[in-house]
Every structure is written in structure tokens, then in C-alpha cells.
PDB file of N, CA and C in Angstrom:
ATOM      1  N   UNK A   1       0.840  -1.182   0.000  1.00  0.00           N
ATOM      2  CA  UNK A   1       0.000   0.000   0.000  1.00  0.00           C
ATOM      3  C   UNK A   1       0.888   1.249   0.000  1.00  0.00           C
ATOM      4  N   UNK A   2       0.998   2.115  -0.504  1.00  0.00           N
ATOM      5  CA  UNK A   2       1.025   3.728  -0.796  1.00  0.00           C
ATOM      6  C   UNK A   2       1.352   4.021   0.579  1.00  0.00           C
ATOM      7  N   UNK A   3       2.363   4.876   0.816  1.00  0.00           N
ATOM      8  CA  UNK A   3       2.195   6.167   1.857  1.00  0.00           C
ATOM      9  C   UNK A   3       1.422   6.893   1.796  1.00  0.00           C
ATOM     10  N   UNK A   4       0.501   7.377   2.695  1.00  0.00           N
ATOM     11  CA  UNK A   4      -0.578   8.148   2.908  1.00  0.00           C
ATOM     12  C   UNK A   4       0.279   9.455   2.515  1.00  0.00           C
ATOM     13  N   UNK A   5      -0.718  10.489   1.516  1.00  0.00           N
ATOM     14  CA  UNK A   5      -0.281  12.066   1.496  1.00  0.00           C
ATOM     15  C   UNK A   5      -0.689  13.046   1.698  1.00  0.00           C
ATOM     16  N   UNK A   6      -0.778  14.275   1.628  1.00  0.00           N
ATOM     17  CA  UNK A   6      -1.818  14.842   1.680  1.00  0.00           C
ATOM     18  C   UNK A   6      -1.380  16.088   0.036  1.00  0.00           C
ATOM     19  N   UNK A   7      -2.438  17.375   0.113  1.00  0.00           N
ATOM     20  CA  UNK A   7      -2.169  18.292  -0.520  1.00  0.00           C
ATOM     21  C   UNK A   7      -2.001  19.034   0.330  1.00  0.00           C
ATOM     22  N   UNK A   8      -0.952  20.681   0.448  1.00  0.00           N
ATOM     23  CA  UNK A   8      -1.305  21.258   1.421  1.00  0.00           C
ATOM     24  C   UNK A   8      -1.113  22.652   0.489  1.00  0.00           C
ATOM     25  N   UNK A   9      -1.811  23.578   1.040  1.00  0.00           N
ATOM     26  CA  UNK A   9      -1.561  24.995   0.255  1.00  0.00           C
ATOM     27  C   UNK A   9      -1.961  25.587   1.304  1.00  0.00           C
ATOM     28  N   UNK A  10      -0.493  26.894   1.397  1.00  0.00           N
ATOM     29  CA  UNK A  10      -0.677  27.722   2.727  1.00  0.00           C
ATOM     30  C   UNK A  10      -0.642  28.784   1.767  1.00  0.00           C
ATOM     31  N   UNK A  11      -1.131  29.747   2.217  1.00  0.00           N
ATOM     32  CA  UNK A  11      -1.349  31.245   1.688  1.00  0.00           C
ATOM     33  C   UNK A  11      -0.835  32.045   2.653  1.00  0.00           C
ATOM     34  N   UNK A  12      -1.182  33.397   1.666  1.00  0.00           N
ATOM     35  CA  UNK A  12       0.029  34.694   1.864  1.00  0.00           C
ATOM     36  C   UNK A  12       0.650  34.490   2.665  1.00  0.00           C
ATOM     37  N   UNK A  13       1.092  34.811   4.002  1.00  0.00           N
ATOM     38  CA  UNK A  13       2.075  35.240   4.546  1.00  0.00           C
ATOM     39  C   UNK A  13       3.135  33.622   5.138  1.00  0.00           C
ATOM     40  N   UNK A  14       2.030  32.309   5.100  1.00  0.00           N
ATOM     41  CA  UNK A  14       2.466  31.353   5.269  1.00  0.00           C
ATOM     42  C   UNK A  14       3.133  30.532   4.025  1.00  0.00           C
ATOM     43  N   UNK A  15       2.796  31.420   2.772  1.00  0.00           N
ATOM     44  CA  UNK A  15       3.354  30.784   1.357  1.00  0.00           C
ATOM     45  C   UNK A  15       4.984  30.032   1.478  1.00  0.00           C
ATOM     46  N   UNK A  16       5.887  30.891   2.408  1.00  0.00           N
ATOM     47  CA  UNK A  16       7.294  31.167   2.911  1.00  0.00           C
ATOM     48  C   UNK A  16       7.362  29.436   3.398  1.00  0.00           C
ATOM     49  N   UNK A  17       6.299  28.994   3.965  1.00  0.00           N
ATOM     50  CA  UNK A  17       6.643  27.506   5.089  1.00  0.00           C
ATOM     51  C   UNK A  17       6.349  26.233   3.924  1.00  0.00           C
ATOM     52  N   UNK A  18       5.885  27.317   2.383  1.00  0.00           N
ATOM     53  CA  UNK A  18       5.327  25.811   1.903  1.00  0.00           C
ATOM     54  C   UNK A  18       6.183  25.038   1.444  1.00  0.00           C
ATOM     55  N   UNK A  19       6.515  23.692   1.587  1.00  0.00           N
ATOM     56  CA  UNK A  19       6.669  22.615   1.082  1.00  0.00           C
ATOM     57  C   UNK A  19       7.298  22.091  -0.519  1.00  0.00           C
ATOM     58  N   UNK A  20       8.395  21.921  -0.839  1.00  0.00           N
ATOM     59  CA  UNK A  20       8.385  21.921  -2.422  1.00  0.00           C
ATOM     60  C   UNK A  20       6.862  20.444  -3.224  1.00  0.00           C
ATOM     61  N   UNK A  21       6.664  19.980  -2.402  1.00  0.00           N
ATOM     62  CA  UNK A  21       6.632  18.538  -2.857  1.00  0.00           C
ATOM     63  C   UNK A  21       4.889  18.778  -1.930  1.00  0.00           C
ATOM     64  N   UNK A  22       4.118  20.030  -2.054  1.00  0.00           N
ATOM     65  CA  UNK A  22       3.048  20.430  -1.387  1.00  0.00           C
ATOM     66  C   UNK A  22       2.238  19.762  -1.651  1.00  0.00           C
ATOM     67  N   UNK A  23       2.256  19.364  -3.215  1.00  0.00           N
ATOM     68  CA  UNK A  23       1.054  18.272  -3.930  1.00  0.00           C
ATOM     69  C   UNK A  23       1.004  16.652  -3.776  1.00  0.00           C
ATOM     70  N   UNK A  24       2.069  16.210  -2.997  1.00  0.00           N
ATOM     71  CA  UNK A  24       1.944  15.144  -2.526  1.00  0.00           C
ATOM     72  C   UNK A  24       3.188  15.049  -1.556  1.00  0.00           C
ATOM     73  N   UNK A  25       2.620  15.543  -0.273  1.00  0.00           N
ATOM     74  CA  UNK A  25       3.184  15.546   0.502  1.00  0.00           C
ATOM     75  C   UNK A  25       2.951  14.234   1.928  1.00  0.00           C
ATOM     76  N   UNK A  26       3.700  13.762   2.178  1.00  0.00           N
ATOM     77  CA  UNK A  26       3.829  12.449   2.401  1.00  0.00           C
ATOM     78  C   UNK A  26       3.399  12.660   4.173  1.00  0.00           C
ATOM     79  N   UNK A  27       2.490  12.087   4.949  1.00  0.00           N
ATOM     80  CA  UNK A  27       2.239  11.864   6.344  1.00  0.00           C
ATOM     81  C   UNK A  27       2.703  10.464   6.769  1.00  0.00           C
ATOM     82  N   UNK A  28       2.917  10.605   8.154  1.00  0.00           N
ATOM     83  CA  UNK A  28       2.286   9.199   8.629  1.00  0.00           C
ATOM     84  C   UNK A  28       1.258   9.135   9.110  1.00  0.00           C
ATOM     85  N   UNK A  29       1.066   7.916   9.264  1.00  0.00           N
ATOM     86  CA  UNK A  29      -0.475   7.567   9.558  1.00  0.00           C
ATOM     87  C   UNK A  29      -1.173   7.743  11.122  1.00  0.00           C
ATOM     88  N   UNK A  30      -2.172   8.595  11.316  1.00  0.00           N
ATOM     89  CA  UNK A  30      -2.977   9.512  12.757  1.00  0.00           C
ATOM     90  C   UNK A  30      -2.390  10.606  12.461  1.00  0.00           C
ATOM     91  N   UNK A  31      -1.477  11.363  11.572  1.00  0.00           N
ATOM     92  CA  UNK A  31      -0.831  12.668  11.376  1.00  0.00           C
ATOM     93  C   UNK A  31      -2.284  13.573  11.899  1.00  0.00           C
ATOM     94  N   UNK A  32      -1.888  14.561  12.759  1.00  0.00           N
ATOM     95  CA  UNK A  32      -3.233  15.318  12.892  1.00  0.00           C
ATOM     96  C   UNK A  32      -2.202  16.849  11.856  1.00  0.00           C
ATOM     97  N   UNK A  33      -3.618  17.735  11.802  1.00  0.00           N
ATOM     98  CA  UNK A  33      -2.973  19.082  11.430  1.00  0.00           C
ATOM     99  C   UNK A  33      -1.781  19.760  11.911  1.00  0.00           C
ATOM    100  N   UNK A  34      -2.092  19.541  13.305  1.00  0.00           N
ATOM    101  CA  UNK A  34      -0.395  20.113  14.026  1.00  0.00           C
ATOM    102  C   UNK A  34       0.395  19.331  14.092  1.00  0.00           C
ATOM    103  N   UNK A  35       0.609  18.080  13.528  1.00  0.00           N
ATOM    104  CA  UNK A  35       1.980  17.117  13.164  1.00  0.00           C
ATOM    105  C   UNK A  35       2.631  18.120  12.048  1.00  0.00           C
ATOM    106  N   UNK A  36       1.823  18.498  11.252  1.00  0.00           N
ATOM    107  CA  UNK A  36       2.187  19.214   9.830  1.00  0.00           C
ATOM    108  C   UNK A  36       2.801  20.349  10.292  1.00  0.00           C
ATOM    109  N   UNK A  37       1.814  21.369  10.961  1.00  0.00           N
ATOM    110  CA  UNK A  37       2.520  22.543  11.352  1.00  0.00           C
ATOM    111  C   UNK A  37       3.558  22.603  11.480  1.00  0.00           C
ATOM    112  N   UNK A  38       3.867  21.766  12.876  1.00  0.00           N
ATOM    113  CA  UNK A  38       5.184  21.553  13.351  1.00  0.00           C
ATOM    114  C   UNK A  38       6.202  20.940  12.498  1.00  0.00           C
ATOM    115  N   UNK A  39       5.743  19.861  11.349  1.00  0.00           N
ATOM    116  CA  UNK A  39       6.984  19.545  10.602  1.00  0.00           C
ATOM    117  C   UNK A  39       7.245  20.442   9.702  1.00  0.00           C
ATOM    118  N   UNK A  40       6.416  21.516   9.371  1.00  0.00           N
ATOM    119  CA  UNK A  40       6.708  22.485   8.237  1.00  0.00           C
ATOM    120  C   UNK A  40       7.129  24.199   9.042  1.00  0.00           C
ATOM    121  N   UNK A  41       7.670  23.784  10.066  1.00  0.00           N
ATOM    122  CA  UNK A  41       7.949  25.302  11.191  1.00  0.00           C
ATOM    123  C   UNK A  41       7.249  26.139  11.088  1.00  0.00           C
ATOM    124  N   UNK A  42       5.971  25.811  11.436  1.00  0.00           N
ATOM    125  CA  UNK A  42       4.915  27.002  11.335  1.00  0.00           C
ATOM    126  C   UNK A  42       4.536  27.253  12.509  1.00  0.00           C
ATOM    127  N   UNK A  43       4.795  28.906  13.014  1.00  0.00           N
ATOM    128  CA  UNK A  43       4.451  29.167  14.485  1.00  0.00           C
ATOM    129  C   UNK A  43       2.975  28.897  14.503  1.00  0.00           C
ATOM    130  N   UNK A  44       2.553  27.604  15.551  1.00  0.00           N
ATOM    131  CA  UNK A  44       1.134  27.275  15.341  1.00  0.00           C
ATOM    132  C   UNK A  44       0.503  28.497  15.971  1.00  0.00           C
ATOM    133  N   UNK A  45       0.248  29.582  16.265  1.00  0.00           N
ATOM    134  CA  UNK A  45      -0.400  30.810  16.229  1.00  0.00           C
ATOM    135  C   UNK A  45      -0.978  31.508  15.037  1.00  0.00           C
ATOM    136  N   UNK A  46       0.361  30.957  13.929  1.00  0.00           N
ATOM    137  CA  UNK A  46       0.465  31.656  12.410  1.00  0.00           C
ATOM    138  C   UNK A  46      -1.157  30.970  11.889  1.00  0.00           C
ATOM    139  N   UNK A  47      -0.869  29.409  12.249  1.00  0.00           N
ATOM    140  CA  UNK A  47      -2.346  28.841  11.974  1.00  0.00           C
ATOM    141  C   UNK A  47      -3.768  28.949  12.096  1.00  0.00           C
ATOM    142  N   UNK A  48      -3.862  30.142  11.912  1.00  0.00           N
ATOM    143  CA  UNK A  48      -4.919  30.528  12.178  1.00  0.00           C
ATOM    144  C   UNK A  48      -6.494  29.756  11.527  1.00  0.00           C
ATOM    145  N   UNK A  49      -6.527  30.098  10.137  1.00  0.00           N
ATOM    146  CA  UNK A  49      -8.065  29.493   9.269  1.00  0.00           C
ATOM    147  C   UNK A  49      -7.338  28.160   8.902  1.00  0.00           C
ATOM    148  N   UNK A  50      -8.116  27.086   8.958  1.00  0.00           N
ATOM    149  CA  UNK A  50      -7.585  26.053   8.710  1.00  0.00           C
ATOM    150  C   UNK A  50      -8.565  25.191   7.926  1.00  0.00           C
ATOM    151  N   UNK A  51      -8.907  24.604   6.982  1.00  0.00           N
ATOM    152  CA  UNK A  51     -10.294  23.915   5.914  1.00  0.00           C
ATOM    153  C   UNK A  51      -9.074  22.404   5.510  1.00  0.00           C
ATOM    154  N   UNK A  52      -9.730  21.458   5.691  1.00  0.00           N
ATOM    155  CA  UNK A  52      -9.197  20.251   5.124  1.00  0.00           C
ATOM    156  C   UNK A  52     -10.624  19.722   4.449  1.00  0.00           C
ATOM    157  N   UNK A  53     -10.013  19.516   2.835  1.00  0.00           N
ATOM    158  CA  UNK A  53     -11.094  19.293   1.977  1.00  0.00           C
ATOM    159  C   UNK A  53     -12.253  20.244   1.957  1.00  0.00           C
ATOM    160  N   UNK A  54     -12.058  21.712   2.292  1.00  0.00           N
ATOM    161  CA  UNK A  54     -12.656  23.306   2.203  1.00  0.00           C
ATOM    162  C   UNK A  54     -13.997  22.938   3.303  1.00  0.00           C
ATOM    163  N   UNK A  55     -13.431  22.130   4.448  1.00  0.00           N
ATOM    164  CA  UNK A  55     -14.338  22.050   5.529  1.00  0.00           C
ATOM    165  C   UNK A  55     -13.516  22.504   6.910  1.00  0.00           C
ATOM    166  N   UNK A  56     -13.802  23.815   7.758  1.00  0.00           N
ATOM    167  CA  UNK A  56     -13.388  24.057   8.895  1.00  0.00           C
ATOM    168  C   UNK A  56     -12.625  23.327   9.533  1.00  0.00           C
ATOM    169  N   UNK A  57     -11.229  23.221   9.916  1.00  0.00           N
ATOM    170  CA  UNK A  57     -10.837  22.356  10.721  1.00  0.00           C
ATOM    171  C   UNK A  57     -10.325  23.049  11.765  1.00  0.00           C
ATOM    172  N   UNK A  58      -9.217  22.234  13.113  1.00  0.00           N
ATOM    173  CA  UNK A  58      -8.587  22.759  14.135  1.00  0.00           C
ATOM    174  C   UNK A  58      -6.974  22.523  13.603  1.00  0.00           C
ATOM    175  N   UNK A  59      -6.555  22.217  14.434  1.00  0.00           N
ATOM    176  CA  UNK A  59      -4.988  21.843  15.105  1.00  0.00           C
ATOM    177  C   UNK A  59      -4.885  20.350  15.708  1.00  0.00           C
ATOM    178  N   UNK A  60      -5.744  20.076  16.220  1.00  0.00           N
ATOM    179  CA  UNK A  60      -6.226  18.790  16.159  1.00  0.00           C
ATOM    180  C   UNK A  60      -6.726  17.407  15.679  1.00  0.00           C
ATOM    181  N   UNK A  61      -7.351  18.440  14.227  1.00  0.00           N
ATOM    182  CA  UNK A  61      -8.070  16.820  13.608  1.00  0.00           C
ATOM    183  C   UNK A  61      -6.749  16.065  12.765  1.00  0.00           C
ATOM    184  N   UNK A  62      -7.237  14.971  12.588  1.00  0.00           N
ATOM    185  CA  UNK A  62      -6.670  13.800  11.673  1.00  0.00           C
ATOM    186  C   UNK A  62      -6.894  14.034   9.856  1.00  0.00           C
ATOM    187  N   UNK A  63      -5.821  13.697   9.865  1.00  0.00           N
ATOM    188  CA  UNK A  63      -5.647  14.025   8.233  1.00  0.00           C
ATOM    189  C   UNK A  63      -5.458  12.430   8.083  1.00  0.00           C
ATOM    190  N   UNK A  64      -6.163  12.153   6.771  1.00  0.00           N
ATOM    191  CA  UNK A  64      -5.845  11.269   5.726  1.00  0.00           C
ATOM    192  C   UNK A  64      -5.282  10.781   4.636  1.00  0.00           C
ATOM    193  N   UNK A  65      -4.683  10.159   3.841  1.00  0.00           N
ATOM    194  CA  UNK A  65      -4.161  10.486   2.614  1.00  0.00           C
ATOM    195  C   UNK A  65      -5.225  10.760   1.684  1.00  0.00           C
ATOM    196  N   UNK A  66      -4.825  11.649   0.820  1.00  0.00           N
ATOM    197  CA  UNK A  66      -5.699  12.276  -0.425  1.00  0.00           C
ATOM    198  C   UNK A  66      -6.337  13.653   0.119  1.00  0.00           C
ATOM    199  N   UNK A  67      -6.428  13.845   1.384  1.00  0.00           N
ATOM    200  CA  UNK A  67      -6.535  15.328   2.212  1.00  0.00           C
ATOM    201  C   UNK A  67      -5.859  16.517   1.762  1.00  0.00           C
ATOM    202  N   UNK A  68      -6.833  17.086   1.352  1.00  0.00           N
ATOM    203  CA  UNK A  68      -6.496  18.576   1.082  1.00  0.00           C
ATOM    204  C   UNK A  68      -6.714  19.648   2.258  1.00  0.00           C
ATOM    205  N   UNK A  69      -5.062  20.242   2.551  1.00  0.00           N
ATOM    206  CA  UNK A  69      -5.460  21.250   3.984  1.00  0.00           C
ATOM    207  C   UNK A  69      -4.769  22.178   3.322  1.00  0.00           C
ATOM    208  N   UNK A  70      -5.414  23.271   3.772  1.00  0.00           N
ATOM    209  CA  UNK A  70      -5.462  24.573   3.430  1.00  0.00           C
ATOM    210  C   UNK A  70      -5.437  25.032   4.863  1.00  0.00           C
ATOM    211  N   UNK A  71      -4.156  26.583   5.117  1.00  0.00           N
ATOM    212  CA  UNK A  71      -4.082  27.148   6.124  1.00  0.00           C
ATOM    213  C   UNK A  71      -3.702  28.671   5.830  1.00  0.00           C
ATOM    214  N   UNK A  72      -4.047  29.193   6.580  1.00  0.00           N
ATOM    215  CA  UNK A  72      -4.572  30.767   6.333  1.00  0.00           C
ATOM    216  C   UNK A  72      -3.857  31.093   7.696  1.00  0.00           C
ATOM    217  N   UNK A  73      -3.260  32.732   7.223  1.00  0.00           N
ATOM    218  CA  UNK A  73      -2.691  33.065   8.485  1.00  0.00           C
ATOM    219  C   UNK A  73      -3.751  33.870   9.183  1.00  0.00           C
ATOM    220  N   UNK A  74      -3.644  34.497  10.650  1.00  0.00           N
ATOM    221  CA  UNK A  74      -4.707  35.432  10.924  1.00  0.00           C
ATOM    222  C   UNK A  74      -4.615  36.668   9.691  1.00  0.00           C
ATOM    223  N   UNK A  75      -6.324  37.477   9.755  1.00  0.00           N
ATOM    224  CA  UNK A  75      -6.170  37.964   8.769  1.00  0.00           C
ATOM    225  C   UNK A  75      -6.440  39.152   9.389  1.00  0.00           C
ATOM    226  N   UNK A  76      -5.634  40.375   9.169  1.00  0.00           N
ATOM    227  CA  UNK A  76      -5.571  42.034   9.877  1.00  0.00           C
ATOM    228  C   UNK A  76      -7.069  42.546   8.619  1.00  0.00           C
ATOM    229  N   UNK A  77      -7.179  43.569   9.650  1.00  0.00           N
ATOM    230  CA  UNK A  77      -8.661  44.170   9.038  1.00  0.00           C
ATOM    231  C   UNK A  77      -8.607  45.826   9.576  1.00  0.00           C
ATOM    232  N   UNK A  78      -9.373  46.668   9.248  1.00  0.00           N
ATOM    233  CA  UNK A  78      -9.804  48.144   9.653  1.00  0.00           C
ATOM    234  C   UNK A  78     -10.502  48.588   9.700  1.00  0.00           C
TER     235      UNK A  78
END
């Protein structure tokens, strides 16, 4: 069987932490969201909006292979 992967695409200000290999990027298996963070040096604060498969997630949930996570930094406003 395959190593589980995921997709990951971080935007603006987190673009800097992404990954060359973002489109199949390789987990192990129970990887939650903040396994990732942390393997990709992302101050988990930076983590702010987080959608796996463009559904709300935490820092917490479980990723799967074929998972698409998307992370958003906080976003400044006026």
C-alpha cells in the first residue's frame, strides 16, 4: 500500500513555510494538522483558518491520505 499524502496549500504570509513537494506531501499515519505545522515550522499561532477538503478544521483533527489542507494566516482588518 502507498504512503498516505496529503495536498497542502498555505497562503500569503504562510506561502514562505510551503513545502516543495506540497502536492503530494507524504504523512504518517494519525498525522493530525499540528503534526504538519510543526513539521513544516509554522508558528502554530500563524495557523490561524484552517479547511481540510474546504471544511473548517482545528490543530487537532486527523488528516488522511488524499486530504487537502489549506491554512490561512490570521487575517488584519480596519
Amino acid at each position: 500500500m502507498a504512503n498516505p499524502e496529503i495536498q497542502i496549500k498555505l497562503f500569503a504570509t504562510l506561502n514562505k513555510f510551503a513545502p516543495e513537494n506540497g502536492d503530494h506531501y507524504p504523512i504518517p499515519d494519525d498525522a493530525t494538522v499540528a503534526d504538519v505545522v510543526t513539521a513544516l515550522s509554522i508558528p502554530k499561532k500563524e495557523a490561524k483558518l484552517i479547511f481540510i477538503n474546504n471544511t473548517r478544521a482545528d490543530l487537532d483533527s486527523l488528516l488522511k491520505s488524499g486530504d487537502r489542507l489549506g491554512i490561512f494566516p490570521p487575517v488584519g482588518g480596519g
